[in-house]
N, C-alpha and C. Protein backbone atom coordinates (compact mmCIF):
# COMPACT_ATOMS: atom_id res chain seq x y z
N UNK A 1 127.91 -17.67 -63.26
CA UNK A 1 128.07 -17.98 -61.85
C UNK A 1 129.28 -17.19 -61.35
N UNK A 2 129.24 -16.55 -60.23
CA UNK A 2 130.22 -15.77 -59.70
C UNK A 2 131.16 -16.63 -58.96
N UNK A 3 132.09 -16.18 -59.25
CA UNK A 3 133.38 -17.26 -58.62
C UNK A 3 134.18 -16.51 -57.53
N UNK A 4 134.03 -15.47 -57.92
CA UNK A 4 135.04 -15.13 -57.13
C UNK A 4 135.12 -13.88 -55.79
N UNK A 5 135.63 -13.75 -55.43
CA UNK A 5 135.62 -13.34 -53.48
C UNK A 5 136.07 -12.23 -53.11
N UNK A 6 136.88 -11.70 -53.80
CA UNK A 6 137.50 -10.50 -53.57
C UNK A 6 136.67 -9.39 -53.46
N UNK A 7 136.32 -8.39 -52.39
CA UNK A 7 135.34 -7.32 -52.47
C UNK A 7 136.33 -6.07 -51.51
N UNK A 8 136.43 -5.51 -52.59
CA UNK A 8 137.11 -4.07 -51.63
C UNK A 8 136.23 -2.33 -52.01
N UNK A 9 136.14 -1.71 -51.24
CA UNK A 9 135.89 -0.42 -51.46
C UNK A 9 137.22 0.41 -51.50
N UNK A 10 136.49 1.33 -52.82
CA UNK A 10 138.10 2.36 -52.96
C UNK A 10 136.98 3.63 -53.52
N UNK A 11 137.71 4.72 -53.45
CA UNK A 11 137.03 5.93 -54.14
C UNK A 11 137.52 6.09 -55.36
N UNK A 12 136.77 6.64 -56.45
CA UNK A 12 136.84 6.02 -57.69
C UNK A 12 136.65 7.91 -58.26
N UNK A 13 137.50 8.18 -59.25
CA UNK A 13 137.37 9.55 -59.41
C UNK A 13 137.21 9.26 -60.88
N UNK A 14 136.19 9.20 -61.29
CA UNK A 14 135.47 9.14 -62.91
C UNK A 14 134.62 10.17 -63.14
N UNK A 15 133.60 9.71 -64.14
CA UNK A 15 132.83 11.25 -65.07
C UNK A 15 131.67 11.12 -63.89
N UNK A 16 131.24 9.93 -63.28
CA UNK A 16 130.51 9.55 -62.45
C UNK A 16 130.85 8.91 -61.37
N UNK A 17 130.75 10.01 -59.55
CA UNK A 17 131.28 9.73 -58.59
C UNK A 17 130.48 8.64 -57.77
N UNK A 18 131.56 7.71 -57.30
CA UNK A 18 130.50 7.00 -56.31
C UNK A 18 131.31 6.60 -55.25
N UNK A 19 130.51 6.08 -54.61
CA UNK A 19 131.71 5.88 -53.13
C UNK A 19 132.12 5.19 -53.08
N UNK A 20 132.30 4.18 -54.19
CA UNK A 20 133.05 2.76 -53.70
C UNK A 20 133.31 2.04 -55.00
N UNK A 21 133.88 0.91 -54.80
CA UNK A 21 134.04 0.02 -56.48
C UNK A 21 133.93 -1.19 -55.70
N UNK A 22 132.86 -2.20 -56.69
CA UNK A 22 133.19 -3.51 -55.79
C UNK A 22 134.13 -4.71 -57.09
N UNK A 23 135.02 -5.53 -56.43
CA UNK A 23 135.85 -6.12 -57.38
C UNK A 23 135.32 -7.27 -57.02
N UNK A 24 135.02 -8.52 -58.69
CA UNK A 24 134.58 -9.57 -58.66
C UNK A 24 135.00 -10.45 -59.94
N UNK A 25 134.98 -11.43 -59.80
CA UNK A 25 135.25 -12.14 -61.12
C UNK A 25 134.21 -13.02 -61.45
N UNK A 26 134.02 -13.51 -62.50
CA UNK A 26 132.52 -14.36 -63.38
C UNK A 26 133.28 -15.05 -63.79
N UNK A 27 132.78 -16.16 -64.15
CA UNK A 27 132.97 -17.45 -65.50
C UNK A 27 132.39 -17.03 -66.58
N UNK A 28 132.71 -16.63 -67.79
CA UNK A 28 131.63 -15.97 -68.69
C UNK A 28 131.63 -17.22 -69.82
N UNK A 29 130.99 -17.63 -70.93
CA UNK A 29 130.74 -18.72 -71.44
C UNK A 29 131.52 -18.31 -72.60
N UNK A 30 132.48 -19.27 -73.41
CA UNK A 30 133.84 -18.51 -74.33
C UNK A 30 132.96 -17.85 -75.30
N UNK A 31 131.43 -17.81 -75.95
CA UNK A 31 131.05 -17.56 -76.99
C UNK A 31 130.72 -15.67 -77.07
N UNK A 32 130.39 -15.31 -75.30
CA UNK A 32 130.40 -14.27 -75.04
C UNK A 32 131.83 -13.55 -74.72
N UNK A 33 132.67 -14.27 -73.84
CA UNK A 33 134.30 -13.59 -73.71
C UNK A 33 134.47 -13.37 -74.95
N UNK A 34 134.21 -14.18 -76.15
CA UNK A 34 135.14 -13.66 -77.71
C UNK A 34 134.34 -12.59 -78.13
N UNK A 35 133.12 -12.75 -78.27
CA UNK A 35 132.28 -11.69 -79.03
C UNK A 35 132.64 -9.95 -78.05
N UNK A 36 132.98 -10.12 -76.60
CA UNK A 36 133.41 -9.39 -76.33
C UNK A 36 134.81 -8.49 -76.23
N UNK A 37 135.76 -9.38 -76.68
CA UNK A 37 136.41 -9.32 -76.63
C UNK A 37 137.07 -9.20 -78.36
N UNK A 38 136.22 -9.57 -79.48
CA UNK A 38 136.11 -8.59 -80.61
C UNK A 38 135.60 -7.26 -81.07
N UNK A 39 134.58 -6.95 -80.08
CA UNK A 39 134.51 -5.29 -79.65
C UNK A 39 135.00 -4.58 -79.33
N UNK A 40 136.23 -5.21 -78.37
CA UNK A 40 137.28 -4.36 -77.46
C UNK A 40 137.92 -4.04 -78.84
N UNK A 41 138.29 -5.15 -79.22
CA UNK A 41 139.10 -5.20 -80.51
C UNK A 41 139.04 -4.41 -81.57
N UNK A 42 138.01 -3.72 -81.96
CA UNK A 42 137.37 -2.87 -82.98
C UNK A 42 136.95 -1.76 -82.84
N UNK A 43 136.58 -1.42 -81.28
CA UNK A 43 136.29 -0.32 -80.84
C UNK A 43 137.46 0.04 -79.95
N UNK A 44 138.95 0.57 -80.10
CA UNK A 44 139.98 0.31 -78.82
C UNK A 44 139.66 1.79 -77.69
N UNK A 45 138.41 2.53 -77.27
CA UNK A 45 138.11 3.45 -76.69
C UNK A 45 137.21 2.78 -75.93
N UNK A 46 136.64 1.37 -75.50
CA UNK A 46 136.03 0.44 -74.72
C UNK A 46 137.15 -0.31 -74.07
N UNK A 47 136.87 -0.56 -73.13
CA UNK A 47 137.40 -1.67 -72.55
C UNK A 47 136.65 -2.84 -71.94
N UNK A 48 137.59 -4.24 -71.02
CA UNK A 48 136.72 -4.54 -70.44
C UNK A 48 135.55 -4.25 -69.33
N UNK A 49 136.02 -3.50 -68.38
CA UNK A 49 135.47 -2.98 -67.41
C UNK A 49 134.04 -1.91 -67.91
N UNK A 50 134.54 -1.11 -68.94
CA UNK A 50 133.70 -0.19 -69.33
C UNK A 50 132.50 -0.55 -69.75
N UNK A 51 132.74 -1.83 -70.67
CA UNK A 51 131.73 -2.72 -71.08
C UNK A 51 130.63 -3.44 -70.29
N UNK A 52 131.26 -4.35 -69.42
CA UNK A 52 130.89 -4.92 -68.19
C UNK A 52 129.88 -3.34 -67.25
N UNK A 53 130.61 -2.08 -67.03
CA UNK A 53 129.61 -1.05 -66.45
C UNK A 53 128.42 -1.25 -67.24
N UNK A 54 128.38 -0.68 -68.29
CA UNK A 54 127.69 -0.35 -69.48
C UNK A 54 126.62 -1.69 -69.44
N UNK A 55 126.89 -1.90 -69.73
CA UNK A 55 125.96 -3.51 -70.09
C UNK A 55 125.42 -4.00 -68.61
N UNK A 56 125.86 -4.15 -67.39
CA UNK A 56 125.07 -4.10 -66.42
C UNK A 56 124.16 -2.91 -65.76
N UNK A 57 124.59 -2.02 -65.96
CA UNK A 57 123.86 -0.68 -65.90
C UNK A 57 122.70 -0.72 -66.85
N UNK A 58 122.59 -0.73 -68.19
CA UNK A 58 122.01 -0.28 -68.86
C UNK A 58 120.41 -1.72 -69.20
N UNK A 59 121.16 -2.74 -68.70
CA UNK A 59 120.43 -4.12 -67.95
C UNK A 59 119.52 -3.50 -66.66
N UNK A 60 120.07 -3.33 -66.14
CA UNK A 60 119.08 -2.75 -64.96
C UNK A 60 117.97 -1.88 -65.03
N UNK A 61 118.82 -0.64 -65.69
CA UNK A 61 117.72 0.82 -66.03
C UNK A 61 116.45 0.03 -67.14
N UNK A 62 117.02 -0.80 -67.97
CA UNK A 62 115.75 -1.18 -69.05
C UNK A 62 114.98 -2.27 -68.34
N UNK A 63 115.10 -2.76 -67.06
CA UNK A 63 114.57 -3.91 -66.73
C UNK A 63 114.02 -3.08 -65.14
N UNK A 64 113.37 -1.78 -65.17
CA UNK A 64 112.77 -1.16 -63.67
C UNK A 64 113.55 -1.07 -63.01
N UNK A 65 114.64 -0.47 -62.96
CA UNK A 65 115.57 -0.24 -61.81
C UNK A 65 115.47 1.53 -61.48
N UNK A 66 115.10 1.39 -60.75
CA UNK A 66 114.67 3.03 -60.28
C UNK A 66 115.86 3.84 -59.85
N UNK A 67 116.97 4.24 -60.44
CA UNK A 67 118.03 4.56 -59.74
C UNK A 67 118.50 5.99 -60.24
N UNK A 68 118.99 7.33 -60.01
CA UNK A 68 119.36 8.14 -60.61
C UNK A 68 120.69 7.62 -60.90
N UNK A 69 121.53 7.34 -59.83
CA UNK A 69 122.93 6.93 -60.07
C UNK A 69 123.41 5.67 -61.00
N UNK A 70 122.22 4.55 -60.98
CA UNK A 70 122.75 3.48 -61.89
C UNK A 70 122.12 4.35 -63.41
N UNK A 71 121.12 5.27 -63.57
CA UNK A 71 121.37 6.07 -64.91
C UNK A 71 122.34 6.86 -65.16
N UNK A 72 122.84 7.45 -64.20
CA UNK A 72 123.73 8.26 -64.75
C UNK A 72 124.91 7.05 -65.17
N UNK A 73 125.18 6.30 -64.49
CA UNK A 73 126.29 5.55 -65.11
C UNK A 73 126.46 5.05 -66.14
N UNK A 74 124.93 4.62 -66.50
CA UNK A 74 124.84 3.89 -67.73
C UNK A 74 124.96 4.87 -69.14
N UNK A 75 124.19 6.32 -68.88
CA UNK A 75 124.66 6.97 -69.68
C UNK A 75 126.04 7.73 -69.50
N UNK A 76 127.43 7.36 -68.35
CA UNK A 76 128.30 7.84 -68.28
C UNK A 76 129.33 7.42 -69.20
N UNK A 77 128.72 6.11 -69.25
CA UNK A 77 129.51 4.87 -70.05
C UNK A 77 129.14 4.97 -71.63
N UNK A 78 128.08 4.80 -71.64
CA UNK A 78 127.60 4.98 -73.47
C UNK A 78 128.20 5.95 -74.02
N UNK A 79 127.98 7.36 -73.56
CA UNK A 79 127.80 8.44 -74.44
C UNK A 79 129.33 9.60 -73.80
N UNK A 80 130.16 8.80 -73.05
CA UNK A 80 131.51 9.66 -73.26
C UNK A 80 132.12 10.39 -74.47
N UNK A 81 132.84 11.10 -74.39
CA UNK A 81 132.91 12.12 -75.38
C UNK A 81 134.18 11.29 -76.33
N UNK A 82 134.61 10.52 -75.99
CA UNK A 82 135.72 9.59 -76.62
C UNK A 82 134.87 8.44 -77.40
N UNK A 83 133.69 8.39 -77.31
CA UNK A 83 133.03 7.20 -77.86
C UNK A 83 132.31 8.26 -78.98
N UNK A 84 132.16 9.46 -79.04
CA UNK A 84 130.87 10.15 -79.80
C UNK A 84 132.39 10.46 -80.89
N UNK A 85 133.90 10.55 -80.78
CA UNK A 85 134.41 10.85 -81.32
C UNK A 85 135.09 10.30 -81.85
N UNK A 86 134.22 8.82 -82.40
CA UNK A 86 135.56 7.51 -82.87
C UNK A 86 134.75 7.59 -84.16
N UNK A 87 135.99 7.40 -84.77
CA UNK A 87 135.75 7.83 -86.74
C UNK A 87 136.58 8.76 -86.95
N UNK A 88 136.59 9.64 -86.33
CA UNK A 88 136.84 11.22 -86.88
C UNK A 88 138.54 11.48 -86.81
């Protein structure tokens, strides 16, 4: 459930341009905040936000979302060149 109110537009200069960012906050259920928040933990080239893109993006595109821009994001987020280069 979305809680929270805050909505601003800003221009956002990433691998993928868009015109705006919208800011929001969730209640997330603690079993998902931890499990997410042991990924951050293990992977430190994720964050929260990145995650949260990623995972709503990539929710959409697999569930008919016809979008060039919500694909490109989703693969902006997965397949950065900082994620293809963790190990090494």
């Amino acid at each position: 459930m979305v809680q929270a109110q805050k909505v601003q537009a800003q221009e956002v200069v990433e691998d993928v341009r868009l015109d705006g960012v919208v800011s929001f906050q969730a209640e997330l259920p603690q079993p998902l905040q931890e499990a997410m928040a042991g990924f951050i933990e293990t992977c430190p080239n994720w964050d929260q936000y990145r995650l949260i893109k990623a995972a709503l993006a990539g929710f959409l595109v697999q569930n008919g979302v016809d979008s060039r821009e919500i694909t490109r994001l989703y693969v902006a987020n997965m397949f950065r060149s900082d994620s293809l280069m963790q190990g090494f």
